[in-house]
Protein backbone atom coordinates (compact mmCIF):
# COMPACT_ATOMS: atom_id res chain seq x y z
CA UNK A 1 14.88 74.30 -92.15
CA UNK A 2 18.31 72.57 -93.28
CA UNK A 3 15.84 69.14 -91.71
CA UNK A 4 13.10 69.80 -94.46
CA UNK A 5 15.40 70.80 -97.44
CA UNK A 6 16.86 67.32 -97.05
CA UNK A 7 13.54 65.47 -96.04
CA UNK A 8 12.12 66.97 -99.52
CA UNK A 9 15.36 65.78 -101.64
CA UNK A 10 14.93 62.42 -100.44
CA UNK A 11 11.67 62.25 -101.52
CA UNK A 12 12.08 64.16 -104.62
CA UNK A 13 14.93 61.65 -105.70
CA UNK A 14 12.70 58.71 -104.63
CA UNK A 15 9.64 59.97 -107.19
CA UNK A 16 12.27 60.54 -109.64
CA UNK A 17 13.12 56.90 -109.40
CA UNK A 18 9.95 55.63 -109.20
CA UNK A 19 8.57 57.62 -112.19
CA UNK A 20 11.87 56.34 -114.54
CA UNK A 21 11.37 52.85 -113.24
CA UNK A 22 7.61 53.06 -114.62
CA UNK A 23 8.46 54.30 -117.61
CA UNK A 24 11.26 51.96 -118.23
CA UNK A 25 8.81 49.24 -117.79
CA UNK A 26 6.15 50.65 -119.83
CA UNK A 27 8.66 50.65 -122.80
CA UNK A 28 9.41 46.99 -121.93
CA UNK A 29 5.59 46.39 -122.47
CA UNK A 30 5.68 48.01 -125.80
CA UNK A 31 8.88 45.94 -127.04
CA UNK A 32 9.04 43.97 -129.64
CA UNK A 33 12.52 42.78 -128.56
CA UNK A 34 10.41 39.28 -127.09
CA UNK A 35 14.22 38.07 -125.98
CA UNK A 36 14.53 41.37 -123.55
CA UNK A 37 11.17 41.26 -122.83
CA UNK A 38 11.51 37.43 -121.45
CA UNK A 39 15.00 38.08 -119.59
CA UNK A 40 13.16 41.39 -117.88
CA UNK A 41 10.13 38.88 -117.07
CA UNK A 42 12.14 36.65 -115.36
CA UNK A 43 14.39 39.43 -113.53
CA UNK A 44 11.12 40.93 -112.81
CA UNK A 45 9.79 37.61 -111.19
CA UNK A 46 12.96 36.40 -109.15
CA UNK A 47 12.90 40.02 -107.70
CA UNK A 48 9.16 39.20 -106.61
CA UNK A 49 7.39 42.15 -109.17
CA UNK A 50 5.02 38.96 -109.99
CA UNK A 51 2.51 41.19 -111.61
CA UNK A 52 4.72 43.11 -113.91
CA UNK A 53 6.57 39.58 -114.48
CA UNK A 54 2.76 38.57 -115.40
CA UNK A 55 1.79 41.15 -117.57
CA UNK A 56 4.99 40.51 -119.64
CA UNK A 57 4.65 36.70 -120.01
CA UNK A 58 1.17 36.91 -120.81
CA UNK A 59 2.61 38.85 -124.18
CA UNK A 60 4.90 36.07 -124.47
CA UNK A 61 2.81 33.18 -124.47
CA UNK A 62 1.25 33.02 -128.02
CA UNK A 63 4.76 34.84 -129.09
CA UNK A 64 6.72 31.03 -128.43
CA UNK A 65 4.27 29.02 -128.74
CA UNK A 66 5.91 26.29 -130.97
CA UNK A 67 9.88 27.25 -129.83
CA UNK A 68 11.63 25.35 -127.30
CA UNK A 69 11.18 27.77 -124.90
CA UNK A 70 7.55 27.53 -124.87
CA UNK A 71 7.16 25.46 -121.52
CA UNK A 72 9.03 28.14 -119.31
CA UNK A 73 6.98 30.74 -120.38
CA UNK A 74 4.15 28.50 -119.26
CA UNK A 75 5.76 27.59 -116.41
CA UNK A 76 7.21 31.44 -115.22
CA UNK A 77 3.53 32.65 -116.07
CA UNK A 78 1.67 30.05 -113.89
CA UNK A 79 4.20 31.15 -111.03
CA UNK A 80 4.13 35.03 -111.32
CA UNK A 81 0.04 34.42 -111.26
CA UNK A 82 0.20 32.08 -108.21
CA UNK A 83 3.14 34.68 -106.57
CA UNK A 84 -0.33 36.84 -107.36
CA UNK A 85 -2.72 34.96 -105.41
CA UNK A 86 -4.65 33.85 -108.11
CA UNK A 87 -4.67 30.52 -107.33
CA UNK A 88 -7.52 29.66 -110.51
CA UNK A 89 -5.61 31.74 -112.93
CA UNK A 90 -2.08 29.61 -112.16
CA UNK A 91 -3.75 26.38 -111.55
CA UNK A 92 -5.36 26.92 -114.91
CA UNK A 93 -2.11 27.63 -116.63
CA UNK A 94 -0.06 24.76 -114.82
CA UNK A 95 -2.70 22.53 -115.87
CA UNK A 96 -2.17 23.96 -119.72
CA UNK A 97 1.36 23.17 -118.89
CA UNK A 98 1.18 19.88 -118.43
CA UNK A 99 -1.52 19.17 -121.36
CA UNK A 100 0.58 21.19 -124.05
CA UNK A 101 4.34 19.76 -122.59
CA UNK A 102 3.77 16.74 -120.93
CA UNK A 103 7.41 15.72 -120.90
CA UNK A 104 8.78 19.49 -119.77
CA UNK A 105 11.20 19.45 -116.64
CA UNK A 106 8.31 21.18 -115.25
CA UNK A 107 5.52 18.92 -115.57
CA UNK A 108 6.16 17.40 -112.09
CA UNK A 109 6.06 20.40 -110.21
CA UNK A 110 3.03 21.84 -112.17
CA UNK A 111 1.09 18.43 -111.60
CA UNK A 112 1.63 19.63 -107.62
CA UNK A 113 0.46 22.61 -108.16
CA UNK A 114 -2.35 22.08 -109.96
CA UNK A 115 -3.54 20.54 -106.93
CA UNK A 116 -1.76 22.73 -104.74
CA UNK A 117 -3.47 25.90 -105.94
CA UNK A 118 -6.84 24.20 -105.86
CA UNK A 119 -6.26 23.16 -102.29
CA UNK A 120 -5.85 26.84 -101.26
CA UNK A 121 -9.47 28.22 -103.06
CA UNK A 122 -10.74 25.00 -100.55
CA UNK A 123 -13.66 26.50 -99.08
CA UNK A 124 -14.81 26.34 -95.32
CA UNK A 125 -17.20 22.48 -94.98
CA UNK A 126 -20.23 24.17 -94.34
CA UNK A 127 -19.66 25.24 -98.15
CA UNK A 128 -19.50 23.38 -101.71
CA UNK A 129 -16.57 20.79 -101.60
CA UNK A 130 -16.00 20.51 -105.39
CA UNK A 131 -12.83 21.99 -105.42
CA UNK A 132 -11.95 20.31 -102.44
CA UNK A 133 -12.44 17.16 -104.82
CA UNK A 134 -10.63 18.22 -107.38
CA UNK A 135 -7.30 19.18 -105.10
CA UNK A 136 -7.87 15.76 -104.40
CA UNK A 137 -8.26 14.22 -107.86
CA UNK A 138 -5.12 16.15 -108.83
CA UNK A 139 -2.87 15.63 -105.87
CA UNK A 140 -3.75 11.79 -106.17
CA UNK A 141 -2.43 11.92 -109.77
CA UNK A 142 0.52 13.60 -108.93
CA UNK A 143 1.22 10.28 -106.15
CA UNK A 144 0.31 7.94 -109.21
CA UNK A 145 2.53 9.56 -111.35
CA UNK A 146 5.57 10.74 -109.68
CA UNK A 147 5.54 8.02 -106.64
CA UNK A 148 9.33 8.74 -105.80
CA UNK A 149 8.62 12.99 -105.78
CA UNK A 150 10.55 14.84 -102.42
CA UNK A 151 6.54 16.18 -102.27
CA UNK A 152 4.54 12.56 -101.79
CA UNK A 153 4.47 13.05 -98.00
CA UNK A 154 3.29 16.72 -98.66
CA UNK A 155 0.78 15.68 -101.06
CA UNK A 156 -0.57 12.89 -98.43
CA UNK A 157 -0.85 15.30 -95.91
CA UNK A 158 -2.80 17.70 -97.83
CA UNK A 159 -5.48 14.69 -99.04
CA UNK A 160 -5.99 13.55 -95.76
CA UNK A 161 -6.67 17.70 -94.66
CA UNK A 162 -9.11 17.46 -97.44
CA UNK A 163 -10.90 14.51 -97.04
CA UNK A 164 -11.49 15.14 -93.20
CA UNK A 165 -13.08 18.10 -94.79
CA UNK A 166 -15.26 16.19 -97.15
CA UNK A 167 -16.16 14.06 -94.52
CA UNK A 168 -17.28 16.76 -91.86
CA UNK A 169 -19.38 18.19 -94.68
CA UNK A 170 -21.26 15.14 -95.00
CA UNK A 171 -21.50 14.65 -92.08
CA UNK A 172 -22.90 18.10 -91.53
CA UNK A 173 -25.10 17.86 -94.34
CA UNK A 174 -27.01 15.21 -92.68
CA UNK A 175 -27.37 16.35 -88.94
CA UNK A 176 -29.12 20.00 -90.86
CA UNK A 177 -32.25 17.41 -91.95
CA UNK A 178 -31.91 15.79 -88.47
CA UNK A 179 -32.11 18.95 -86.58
CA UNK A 180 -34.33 20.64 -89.23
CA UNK A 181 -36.85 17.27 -88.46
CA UNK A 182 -36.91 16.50 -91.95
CA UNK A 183 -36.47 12.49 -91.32
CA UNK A 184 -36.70 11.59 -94.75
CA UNK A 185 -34.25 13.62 -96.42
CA UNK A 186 -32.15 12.68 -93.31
CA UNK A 187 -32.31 8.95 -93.68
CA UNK A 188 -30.98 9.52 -97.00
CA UNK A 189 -28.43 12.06 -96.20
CA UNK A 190 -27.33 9.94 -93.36
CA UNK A 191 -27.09 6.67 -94.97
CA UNK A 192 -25.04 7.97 -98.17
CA UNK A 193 -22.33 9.46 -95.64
CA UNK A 194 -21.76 6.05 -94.16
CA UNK A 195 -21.32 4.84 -97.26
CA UNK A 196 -18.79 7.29 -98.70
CA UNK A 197 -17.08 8.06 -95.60
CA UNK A 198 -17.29 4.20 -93.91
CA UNK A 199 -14.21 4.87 -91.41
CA UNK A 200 -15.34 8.64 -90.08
CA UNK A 201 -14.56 9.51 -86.69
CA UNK A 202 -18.14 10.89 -86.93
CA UNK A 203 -19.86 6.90 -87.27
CA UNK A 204 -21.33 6.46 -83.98
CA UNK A 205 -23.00 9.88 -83.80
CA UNK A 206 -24.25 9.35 -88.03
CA UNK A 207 -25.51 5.56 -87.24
CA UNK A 208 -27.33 7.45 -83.70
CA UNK A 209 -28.92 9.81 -85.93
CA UNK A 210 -29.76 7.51 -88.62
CA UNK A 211 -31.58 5.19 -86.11
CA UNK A 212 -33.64 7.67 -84.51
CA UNK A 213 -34.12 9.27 -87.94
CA UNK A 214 -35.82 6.27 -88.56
CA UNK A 215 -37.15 5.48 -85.71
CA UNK A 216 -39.39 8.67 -85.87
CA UNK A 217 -40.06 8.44 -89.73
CA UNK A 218 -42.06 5.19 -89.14
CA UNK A 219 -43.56 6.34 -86.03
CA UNK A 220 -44.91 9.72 -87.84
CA UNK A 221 -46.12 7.14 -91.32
CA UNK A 222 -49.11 6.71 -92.56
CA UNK A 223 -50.30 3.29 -91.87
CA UNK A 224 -49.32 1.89 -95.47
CA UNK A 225 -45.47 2.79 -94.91
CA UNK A 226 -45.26 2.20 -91.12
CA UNK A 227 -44.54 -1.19 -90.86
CA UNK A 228 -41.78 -0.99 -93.77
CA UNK A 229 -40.59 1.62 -91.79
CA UNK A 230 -40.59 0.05 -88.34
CA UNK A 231 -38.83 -3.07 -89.74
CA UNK A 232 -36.26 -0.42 -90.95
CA UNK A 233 -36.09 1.12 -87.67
CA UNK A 234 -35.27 -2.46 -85.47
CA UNK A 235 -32.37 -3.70 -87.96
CA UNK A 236 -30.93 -0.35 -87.79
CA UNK A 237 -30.90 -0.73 -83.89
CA UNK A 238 -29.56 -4.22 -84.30
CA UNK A 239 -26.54 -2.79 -86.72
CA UNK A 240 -26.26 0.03 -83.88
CA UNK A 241 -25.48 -2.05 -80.60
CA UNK A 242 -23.89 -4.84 -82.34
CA UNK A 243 -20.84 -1.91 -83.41
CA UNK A 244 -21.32 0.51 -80.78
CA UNK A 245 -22.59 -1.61 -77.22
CA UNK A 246 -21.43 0.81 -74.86
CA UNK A 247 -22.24 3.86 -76.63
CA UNK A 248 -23.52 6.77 -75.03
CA UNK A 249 -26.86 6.61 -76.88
CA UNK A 250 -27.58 3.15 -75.81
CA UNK A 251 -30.15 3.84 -72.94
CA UNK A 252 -32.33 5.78 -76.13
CA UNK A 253 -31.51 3.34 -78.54
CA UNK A 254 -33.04 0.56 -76.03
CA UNK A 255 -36.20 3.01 -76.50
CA UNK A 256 -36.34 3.07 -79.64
CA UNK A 257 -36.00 -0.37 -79.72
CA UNK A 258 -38.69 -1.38 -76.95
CA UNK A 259 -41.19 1.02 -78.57
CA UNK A 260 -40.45 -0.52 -82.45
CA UNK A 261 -41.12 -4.18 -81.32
CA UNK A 262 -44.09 -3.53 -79.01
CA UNK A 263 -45.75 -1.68 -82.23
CA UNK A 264 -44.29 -4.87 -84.73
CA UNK A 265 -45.63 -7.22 -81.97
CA UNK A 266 -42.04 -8.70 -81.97
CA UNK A 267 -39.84 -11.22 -79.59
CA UNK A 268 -36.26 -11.72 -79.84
CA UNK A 269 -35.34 -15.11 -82.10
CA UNK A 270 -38.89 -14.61 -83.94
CA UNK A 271 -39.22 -13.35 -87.94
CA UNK A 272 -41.06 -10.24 -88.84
C-alpha cells in the first residue's frame, strides 16, 4: 500500500511539472517581451526542445527583421527546423539566410547546409534525382566559395555519394528500354548516359547494351532505315572492341558484327 501511495506521488508531482512547464511556455508564446522570448528560444534549442525553439523564432523573424540580430534568428530558426527533420523547411530558411545576410558569420555554415539538408531528402536512384542535383549544385558552391572550410573534404565526399547516384540512375534508366525491348528509346537513353556520365564504372555494360540495342533496331527496320541503321550498328562494334577487347560480351559482339556486315555486304579495309 505504502508502494502505491509513493508510486502515485511521483507521478502526481511529475504531471504537476509537466502541466506548469506547458503553461509557462504558452505564456512565452503570448509575450510581447521579443528579448525573453529570443533568450527562451535559444535556451529552448541548446536544451534540444527544437520545436518549441521553432515555434518561438518563427514569431521572431518578421519581429527583427532590419536589427542586427536579424541573421541569428535566421540562423537559430533554420537549425531548430533541421533539429526537426524538416530538412526543406531549414534548407529553405538557410538558403534565405544567405540571400538576406550574405556577409553573416553564418553564411558559411548555412551555404553547407543548404546542401546538406538537400542531400538528406536524396531519394533512392530508381527515383527523380533533382534534388540529388541540387545537393550537388549547392555543395559545389559552398567548395567555390569557402575553398579553405574544415567541411571541403565532407562536402567532396558527399558529391561523389551523389553523383554515383546520378550515374546508377542513368544508367538504370537505360537498361528499363533495353529489357522492356524498346530499342529506340534505348539507343537514346543509352547514348546520353555515356555522354553525361563518360567515366562510369557502368561503361562496358552501357556501350554492350547500346550495341546490341542497335544491332536489333536495324535488324527489326523497315527497309528505308535499315541500312542507316546497320552502318550504326558496325561503328558501334568498332568503338566497342577497340575500348573493351577482352570483354565478356565479345563472343556476341563478334555476332553482331558477322551478321551486320554479311547484311551491308561488307569486308574489312572497304567503305560503306
Amino acid at each position: 500500500m505504502l508502494m502505491k501511495m509513493r508510486n502515485f506521488t511521483a507521478s502526481a508531482v511529475v504531471l504537476i511539472l509537466l502541466f506548469s512547464s506547458c503553461s509557462d511556455y504558452t505564456k512565452i508564446v503570448k509575450s510581447t517581451d521579443y528579448e525573453f522570448k529570443y533568450k527562451k528560444a535559444i535556451e529552448y534549442y541548446e536544451g534540444g526542445e527544437f520545436v518549441r525553439s521553432a515555434t518561438l523564432l518563427k514569431d521572431l523573424i518578421n519581429i527583427v527583421r532590419g536589427t542586427s540580430r536579424a541573421d541569428k534568428v535566421y540562423y537559430y530558426y533554420a537549425k531548430s527546423e533541421f533539429g526537426i527533420k524538416d530538412n526543406m523547411m531549414a534548407g529553405h530558411y538557410f538558403k534565405s539566410l544567405i540571400k538576406e545576410f550574405p556577409r553573416s558569420e553564418f553564411a558559411e555554415e548555412s551555404q553547407f547546409m543548404v546542401g546538406y539538408c538537400f542531400y538528406l531528402d536524396s531519394p533512392g536512384p530508381r527515383l527523380d534525382q533533382e534534388v540529388s542535383q541540387n545537393a550537388i549544385d549547392a555543395l559545389q558552391l559552398f567548395i567555390n566559395l569557402y575553398p579553405k572550410s574544415t567541411r571541403i573534404d565532407e562536402a567532396n565526399r558527399l558529391i561523389i555519394e551523389l553523383r554515383d547516384k546520378l550515374v546508377y540512375k542513368s544508367y538504370l534508366s537505360g537498361k528499363l528500354y533495353f529489357d522492356m525491348s524498346i530499342y529506340k528509346a534505348a539507343v537514346v537513353a543509352l547514348s546520353s548516359s555515356l555522354k553525361d556520365f563518360p567515366d562510369t564504372k557502368y561503361r562496358e555494360e552501357l556501350m554492350y547494351m547500346l550495341l546490341k540495342s542497335r544491332y536489333l533496331l536495324a535488324i527489326k527496320s523497315v527497309e528505308e532505315k535499315k541500312r542507316e541503321r546497320l552502318s550504326s550498328t558496325l561503328d558501334e562494334y568498332f568503338t566497342f572492341v577497340d575500348e573493351f577487347p577482352e570483354s565478356k560480351h565479345r563472343k556476341e559482339a563478334e555476332r553482331y558484327y558477322g551478321t551486320t556486315a554479311k547484311l551491308l555486304n561488307y569486308k574489312p579495309g572497304s567503305n560503306l
